[in-house]
Protein backbone atom coordinates (compact mmCIF):
# COMPACT_ATOMS: atom_id res chain seq x y z
CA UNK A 1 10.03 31.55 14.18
CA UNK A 2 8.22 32.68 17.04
CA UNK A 3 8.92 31.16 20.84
CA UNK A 4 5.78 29.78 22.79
CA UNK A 5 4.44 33.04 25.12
CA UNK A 6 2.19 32.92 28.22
CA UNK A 7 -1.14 34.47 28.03
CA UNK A 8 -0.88 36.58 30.50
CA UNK A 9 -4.61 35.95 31.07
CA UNK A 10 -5.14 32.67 31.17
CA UNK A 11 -1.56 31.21 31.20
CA UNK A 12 -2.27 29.17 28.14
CA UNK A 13 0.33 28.58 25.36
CA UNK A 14 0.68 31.22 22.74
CA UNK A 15 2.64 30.75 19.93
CA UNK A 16 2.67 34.66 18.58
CA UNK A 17 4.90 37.19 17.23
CA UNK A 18 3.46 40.01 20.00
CA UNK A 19 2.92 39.41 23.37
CA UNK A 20 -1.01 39.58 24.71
CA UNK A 21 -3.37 37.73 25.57
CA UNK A 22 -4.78 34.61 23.73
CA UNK A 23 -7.51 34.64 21.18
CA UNK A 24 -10.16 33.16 23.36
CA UNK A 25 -9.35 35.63 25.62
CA UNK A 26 -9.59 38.50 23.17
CA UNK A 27 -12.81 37.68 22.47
CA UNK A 28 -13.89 37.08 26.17
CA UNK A 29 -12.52 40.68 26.86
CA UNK A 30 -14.53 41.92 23.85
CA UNK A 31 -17.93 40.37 25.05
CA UNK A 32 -17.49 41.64 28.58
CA UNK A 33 -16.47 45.22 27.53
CA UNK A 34 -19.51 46.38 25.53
CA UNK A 35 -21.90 48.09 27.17
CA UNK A 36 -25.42 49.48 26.14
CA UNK A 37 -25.48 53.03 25.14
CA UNK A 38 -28.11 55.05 27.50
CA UNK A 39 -29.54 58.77 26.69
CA UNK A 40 -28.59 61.51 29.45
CA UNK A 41 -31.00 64.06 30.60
CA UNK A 42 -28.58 67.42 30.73
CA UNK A 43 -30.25 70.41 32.15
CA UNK A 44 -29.79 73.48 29.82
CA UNK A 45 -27.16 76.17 30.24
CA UNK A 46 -27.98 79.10 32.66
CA UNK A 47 -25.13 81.54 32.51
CA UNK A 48 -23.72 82.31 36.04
CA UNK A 49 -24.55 85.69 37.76
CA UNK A 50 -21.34 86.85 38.85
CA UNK A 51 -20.09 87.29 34.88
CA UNK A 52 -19.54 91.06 34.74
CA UNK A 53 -20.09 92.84 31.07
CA UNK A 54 -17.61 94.25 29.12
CA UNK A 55 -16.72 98.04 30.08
CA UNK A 56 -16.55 99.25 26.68
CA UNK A 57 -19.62 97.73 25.94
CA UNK A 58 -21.47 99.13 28.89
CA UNK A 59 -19.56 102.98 28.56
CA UNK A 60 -21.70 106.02 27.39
């Protein structure tokens, strides 16, 4: 048997084995947490100019 909890949200009375938040709460949490997904303009790699080449690959 499980003892009555607080949401620790809300306050409420839970009566669960875990402690967390209510249901209604859950779900609250849940609907306020999604966000849209949104495409990202990334510019295209340039390597740097201070990246030296290998010296056995530039030896004669």
């Amino acid at each position: 048997m499980t003892e009555p909890l607080p949401c620790p949200r809300c306050g409420g009375a839970l009566s669960s084995a875990l402690y967390g938040p209510c249901p209604a709460c859950r779900t609250d949490l849940r609907a306020r947490s999604v966000r849209q997904s949104e495409l990202l303009e990334v510019a295209a790699y340039e390597p740097r100019m201070n990246v030296v080449p290998n010296q056995v690959a530039t030896k004669d």
